[in-house]
C-alpha atoms as a PDB file:
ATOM      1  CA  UNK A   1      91.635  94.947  88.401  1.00  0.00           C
ATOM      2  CA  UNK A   2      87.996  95.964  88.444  1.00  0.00           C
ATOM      3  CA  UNK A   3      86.890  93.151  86.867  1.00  0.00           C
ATOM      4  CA  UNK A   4      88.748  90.628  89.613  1.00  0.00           C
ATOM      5  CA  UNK A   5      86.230  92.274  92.074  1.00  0.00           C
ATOM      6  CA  UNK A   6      82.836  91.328  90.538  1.00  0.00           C
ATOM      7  CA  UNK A   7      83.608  87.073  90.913  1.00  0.00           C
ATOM      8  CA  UNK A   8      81.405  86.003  93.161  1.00  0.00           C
ATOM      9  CA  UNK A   9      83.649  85.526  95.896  1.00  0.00           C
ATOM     10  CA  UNK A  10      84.801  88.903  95.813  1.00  0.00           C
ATOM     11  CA  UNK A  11      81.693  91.183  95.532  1.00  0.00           C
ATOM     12  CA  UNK A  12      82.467  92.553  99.337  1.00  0.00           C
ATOM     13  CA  UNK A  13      85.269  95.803  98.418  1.00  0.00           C
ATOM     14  CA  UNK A  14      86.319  98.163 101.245  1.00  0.00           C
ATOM     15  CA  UNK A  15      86.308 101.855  99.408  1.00  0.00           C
ATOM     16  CA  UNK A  16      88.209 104.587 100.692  1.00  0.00           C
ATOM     17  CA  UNK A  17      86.129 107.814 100.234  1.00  0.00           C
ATOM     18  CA  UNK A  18      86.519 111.584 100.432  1.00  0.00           C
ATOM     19  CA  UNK A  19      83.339 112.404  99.428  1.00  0.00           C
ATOM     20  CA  UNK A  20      85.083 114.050  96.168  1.00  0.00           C
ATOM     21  CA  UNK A  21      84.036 113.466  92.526  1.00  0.00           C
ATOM     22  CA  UNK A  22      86.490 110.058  91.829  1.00  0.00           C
ATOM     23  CA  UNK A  23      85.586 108.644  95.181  1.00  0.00           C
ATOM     24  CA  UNK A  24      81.993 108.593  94.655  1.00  0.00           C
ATOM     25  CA  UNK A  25      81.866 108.089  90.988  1.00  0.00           C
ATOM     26  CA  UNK A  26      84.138 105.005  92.266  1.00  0.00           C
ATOM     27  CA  UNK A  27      81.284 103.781  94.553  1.00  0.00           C
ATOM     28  CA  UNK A  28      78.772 103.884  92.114  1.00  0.00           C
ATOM     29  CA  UNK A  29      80.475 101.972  90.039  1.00  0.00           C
ATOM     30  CA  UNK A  30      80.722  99.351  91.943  1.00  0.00           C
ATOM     31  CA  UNK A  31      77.431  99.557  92.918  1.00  0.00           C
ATOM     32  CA  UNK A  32      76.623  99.338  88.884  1.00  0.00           C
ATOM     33  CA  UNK A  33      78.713  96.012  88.804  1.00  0.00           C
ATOM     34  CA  UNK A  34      76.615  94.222  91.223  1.00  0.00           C
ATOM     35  CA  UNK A  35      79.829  94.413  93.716  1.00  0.00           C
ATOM     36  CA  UNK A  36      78.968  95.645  97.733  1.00  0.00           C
ATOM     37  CA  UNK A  37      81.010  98.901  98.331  1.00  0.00           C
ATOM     38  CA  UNK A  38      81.687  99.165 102.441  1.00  0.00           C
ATOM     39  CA  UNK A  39      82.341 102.952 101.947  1.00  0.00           C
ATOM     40  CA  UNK A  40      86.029 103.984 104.417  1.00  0.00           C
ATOM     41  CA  UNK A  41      86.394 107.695 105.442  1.00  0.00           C
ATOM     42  CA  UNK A  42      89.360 107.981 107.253  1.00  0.00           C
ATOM     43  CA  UNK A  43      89.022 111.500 109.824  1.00  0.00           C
ATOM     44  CA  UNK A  44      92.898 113.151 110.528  1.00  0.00           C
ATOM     45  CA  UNK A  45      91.485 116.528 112.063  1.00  0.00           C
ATOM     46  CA  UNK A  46      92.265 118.610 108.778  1.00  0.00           C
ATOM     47  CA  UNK A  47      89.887 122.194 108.730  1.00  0.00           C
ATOM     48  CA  UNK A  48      87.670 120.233 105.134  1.00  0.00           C
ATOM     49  CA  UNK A  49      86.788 117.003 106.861  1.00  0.00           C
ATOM     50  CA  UNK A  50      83.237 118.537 108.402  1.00  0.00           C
ATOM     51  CA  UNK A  51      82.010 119.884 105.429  1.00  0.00           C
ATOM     52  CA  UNK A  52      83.279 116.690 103.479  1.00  0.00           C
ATOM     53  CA  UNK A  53      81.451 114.282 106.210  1.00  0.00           C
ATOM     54  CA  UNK A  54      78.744 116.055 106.097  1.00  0.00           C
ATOM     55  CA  UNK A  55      78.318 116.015 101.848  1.00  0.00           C
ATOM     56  CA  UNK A  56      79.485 112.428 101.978  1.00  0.00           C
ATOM     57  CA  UNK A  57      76.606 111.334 104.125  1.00  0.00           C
ATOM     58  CA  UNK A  58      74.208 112.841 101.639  1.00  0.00           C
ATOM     59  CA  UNK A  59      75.814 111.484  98.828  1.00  0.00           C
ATOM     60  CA  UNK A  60      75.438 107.885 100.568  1.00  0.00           C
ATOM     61  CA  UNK A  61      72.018 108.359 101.233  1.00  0.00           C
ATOM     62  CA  UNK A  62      71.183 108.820  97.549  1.00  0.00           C
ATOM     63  CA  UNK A  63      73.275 105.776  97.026  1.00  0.00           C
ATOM     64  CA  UNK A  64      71.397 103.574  99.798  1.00  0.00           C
ATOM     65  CA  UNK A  65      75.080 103.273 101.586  1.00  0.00           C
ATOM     66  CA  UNK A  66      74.955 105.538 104.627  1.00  0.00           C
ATOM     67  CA  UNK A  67      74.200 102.590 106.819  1.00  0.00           C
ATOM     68  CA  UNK A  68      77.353 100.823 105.195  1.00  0.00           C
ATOM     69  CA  UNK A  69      79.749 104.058 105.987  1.00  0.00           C
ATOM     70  CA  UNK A  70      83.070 103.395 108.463  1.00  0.00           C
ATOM     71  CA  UNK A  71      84.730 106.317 110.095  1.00  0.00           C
ATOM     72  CA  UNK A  72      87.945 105.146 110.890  1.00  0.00           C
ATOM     73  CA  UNK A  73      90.482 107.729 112.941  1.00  0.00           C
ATOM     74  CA  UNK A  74      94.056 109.016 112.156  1.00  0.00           C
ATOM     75  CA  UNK A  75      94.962 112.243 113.984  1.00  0.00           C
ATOM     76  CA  UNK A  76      97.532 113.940 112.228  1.00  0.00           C
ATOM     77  CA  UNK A  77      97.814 117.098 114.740  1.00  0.00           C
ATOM     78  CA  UNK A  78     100.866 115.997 116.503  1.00  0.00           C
ATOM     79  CA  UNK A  79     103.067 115.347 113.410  1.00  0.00           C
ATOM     80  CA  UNK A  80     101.401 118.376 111.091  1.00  0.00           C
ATOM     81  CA  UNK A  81     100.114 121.033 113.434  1.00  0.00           C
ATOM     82  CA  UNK A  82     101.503 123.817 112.037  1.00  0.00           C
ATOM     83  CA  UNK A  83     100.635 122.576 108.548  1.00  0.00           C
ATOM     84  CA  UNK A  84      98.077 125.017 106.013  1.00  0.00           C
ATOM     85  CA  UNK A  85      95.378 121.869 106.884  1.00  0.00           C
ATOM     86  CA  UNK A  86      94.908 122.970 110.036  1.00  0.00           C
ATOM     87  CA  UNK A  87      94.261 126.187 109.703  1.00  0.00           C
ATOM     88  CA  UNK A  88      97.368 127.717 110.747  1.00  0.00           C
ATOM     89  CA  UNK A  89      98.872 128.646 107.635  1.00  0.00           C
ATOM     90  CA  UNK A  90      96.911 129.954 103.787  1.00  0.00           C
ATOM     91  CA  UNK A  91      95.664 127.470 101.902  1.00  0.00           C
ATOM     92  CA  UNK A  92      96.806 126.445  98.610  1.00  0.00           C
ATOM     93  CA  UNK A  93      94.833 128.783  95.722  1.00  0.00           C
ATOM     94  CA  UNK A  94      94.132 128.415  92.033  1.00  0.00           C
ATOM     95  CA  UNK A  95      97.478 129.697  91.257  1.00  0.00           C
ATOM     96  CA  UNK A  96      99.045 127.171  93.599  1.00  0.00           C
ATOM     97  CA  UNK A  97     101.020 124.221  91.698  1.00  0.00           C
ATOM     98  CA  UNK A  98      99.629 120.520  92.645  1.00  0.00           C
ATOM     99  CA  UNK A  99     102.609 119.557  94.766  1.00  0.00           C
ATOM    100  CA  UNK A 100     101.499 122.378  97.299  1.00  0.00           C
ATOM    101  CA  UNK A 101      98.475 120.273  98.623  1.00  0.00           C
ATOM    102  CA  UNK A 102     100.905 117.258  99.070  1.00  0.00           C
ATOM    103  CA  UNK A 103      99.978 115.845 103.066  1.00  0.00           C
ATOM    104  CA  UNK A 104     102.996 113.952 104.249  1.00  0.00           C
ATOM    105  CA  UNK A 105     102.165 110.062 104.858  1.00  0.00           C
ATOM    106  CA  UNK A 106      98.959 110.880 103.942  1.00  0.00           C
ATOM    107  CA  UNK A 107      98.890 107.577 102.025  1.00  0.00           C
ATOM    108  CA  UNK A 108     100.411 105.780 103.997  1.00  0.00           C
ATOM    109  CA  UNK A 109      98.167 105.974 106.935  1.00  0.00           C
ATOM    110  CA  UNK A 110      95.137 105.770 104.733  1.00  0.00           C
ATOM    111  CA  UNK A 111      95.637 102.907 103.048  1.00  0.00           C
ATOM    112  CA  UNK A 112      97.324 100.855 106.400  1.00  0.00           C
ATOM    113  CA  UNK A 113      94.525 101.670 108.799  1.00  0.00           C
ATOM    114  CA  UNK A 114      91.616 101.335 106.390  1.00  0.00           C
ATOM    115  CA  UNK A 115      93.493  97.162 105.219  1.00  0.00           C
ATOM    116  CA  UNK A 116      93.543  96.350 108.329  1.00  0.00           C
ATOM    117  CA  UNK A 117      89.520  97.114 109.011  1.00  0.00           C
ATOM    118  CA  UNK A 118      89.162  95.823 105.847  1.00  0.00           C
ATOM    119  CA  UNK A 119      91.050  92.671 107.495  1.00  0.00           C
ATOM    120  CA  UNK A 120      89.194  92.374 110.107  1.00  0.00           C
ATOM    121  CA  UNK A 121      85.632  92.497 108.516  1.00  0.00           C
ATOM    122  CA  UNK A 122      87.163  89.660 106.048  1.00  0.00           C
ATOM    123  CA  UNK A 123      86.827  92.187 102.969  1.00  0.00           C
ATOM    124  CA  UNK A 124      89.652  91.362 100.656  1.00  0.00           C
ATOM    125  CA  UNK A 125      89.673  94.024  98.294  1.00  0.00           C
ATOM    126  CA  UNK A 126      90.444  97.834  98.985  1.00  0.00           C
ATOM    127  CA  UNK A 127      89.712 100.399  96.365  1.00  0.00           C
ATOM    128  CA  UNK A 128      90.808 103.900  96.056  1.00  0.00           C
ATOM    129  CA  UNK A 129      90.407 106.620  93.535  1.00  0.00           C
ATOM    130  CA  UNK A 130      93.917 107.513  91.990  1.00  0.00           C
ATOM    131  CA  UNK A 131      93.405 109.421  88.778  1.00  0.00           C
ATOM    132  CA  UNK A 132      95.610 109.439  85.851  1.00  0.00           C
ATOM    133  CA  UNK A 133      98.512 112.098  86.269  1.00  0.00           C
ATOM    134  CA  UNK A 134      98.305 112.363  89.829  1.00  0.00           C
ATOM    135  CA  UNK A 135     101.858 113.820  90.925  1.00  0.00           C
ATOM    136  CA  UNK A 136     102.313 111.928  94.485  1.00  0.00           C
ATOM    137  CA  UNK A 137     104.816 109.222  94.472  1.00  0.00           C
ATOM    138  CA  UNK A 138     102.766 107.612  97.488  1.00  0.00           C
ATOM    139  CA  UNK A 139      99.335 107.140  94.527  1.00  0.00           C
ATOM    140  CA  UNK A 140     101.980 105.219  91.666  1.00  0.00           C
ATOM    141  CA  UNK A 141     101.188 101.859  91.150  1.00  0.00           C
ATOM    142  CA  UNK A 142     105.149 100.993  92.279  1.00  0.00           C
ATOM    143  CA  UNK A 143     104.298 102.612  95.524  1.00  0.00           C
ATOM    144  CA  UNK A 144     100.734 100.079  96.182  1.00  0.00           C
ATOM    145  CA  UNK A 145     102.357  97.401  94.755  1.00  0.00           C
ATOM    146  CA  UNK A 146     105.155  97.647  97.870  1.00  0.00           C
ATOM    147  CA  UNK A 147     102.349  98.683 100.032  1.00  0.00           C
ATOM    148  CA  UNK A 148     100.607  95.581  99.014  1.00  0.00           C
ATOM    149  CA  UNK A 149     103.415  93.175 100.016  1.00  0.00           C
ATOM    150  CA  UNK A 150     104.111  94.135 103.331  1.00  0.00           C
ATOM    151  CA  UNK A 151     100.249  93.959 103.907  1.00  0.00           C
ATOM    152  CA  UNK A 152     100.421  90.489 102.616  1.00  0.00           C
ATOM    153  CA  UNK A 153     103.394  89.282 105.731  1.00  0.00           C
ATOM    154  CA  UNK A 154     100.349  89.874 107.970  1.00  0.00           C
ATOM    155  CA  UNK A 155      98.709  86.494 109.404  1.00  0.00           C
ATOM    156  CA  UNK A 156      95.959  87.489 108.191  1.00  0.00           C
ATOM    157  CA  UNK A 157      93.403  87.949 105.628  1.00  0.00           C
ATOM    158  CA  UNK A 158      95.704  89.109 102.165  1.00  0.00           C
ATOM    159  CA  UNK A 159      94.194  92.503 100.965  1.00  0.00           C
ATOM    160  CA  UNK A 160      94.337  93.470  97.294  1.00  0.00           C
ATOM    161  CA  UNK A 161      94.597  96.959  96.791  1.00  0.00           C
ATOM    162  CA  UNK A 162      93.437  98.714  93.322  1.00  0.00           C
ATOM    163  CA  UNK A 163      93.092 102.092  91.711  1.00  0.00           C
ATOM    164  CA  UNK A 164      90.008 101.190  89.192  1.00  0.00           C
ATOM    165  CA  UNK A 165      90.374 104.792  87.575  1.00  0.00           C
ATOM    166  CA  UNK A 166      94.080 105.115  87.463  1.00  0.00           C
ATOM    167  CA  UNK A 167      93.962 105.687  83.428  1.00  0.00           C
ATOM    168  CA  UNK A 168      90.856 108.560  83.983  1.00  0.00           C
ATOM    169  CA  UNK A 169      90.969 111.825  84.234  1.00  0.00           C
ATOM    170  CA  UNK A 170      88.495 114.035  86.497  1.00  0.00           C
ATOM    171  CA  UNK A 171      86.624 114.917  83.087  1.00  0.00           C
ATOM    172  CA  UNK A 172      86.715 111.003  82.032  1.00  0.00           C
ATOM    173  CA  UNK A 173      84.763 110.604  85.205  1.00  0.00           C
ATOM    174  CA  UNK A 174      82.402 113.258  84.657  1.00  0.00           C
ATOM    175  CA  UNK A 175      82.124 112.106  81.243  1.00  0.00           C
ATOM    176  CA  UNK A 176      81.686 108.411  82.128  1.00  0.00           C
ATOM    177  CA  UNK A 177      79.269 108.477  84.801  1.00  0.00           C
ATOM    178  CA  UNK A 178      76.542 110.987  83.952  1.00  0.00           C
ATOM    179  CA  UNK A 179      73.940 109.281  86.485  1.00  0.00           C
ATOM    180  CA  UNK A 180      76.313 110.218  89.263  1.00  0.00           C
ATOM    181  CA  UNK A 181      74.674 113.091  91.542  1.00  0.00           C
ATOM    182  CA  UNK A 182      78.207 114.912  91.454  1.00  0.00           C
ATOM    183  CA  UNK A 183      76.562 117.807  92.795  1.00  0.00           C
ATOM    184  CA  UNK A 184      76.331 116.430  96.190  1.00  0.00           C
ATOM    185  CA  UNK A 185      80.072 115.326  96.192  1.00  0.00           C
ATOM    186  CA  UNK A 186      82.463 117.956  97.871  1.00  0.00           C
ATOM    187  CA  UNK A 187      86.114 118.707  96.909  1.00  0.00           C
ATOM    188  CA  UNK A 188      87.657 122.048  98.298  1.00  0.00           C
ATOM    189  CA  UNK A 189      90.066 122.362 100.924  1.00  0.00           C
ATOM    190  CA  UNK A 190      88.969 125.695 102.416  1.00  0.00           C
ATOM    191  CA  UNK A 191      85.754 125.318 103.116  1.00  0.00           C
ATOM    192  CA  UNK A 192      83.016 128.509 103.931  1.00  0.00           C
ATOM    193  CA  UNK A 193      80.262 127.737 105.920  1.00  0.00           C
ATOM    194  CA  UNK A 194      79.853 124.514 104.365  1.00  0.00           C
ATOM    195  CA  UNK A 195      80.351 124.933 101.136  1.00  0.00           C
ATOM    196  CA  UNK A 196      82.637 125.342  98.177  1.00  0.00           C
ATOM    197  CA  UNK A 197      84.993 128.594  98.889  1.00  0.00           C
ATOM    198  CA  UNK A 198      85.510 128.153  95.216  1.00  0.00           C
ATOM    199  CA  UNK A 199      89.139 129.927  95.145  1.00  0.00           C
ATOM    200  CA  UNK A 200      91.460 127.011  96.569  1.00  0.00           C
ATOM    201  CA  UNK A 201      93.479 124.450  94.413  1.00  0.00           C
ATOM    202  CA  UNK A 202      90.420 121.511  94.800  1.00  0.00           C
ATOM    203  CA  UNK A 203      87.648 123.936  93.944  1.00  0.00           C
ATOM    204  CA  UNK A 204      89.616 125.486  90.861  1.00  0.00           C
ATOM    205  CA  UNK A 205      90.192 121.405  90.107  1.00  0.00           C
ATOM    206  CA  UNK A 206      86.749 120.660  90.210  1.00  0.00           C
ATOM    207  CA  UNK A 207      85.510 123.930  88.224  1.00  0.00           C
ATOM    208  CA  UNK A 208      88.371 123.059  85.537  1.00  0.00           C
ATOM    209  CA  UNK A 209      86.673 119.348  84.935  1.00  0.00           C
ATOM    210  CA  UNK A 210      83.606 120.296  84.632  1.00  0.00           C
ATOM    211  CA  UNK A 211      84.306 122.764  82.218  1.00  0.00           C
ATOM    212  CA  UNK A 212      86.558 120.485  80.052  1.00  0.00           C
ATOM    213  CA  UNK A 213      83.965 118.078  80.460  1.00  0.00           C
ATOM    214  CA  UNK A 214      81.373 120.536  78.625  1.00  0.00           C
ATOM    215  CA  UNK A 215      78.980 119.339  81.564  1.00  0.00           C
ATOM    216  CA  UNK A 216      77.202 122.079  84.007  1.00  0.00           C
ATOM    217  CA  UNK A 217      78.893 121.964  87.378  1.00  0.00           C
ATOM    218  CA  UNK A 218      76.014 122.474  89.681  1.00  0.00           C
ATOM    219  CA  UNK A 219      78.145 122.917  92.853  1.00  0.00           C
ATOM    220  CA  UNK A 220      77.462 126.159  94.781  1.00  0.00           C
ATOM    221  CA  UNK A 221      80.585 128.226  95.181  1.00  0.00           C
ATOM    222  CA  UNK A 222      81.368 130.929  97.545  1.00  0.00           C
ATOM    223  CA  UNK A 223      83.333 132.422  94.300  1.00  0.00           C
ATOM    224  CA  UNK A 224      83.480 131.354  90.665  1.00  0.00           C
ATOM    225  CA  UNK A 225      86.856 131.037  89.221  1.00  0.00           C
ATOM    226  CA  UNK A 226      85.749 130.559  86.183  1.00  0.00           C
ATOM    227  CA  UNK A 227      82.305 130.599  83.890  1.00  0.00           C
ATOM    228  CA  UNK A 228      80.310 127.629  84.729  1.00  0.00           C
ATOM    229  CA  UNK A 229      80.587 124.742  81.597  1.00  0.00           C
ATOM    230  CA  UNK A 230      79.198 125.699  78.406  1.00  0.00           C
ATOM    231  CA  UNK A 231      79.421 129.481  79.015  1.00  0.00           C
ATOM    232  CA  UNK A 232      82.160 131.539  77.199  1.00  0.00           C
ATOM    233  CA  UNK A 233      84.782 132.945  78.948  1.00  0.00           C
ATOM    234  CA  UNK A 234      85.588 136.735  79.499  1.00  0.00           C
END
């Protein structure tokens, strides 16, 4: 699908980011492939999104993309209010199995309000970063693919939608994109001040890549789950 996107006619691709390692390694990509990346965050209210704003700004101004970024809104409050990603409830840990982080729709209203922008600006492409073995039914290919088609009955502009890593793992990414400055990308749900709390499910994700990667994970954690890559374990 990647390679659909680097035809001349279709070097404009919206890109949803998080500010997270596969989001950004995703931009850069395209940047590599001589595509133009219009970077998407979508803001729902959840207790990350000002930390993760904040890193993905930097991370875009390394890239030469933070005059490119669109914030696009989705408040989720009224239909998840009590949920853990609002604060009101404890927040999935290292122990926690993946299907604990699952946010209901979350997906759905991604995907739908960042097409239609993408619409709009006449940008027929829309990326986002599905890894390989992610559990949520809404990230298959099935599920995109139905997406897809009802995006397709609007009068408007058809948008392609495509997961270019959806056979990579976290550690493929670290792996493949050495260049990348992951270090300014941000990926825990619980943030602390600003940074990594380095105990939740994303931070204990992150720490486990980099370590299977055998590359150092620079990121500054509030607490280290494990010994940073390369170090033995105790």
């Amino acid at each position: 699908m990647l390679q659909k996107l680097i035809r001349k006619e279709d070097k404009k691709v919206g890109v949803l980011v998080s500010g997270g390692l596969d989001s950004c390694a995703m931009l850069w990509q395209f940047l590599a492939k001589g595509c133009e990346p219009y970077p998407l965050y979508v803001q729902s209210g959840f207790r990350w999104e000002e930390a993760e704003l904040a890193s993905l700004r930097r991370f875009l101004a390394v890239a030469h993309l933070e005059d490119r970024l669109k914030i696009l809104s989705v408040p989720m409050d009224d239909l998840l209010g009590d949920h853990w990603g609002f604060g009101k409830e404890v927040v999935p840990d290292d122990t926690s199995d993946d299907q604990e982080v699952w946010l209901p729709g979350r997906n759905l209203f991604l995907l739908s309000k960042a097409a239609i922008w993408c619409q709009i600006a006449r940008i027929g492409h829309l990326a986002l970063g599905t890894l390989a073995g992610n559990p949520f039914s809404d990230a298959t290919g099935e599920y995109l693919e139905k997406l897809e088609s009802l995006l397709a009955d609007e009068p408007a502009l058809r948008i392609r939608l495509c997961q270019p890593f959806a056979r990579k793992r976290k550690a493929d990414l670290l792996r493949s994109f050495p260049e990348v400055p992951f270090n300014l990308t941000f990926s825990c749900i619980d943030p602390v001040n600003g940074r990594h709390c380095g105990r939740c499910n994303k931070c204990a994700e992150r720490q486990s890549a980099f370590r299977e990667a055998s590359i150092s994970d620079k990121t500054e954690y509030e607490r280290q789950l494990c010994p940073p890559a390369g170090l033995p374990s105790e």
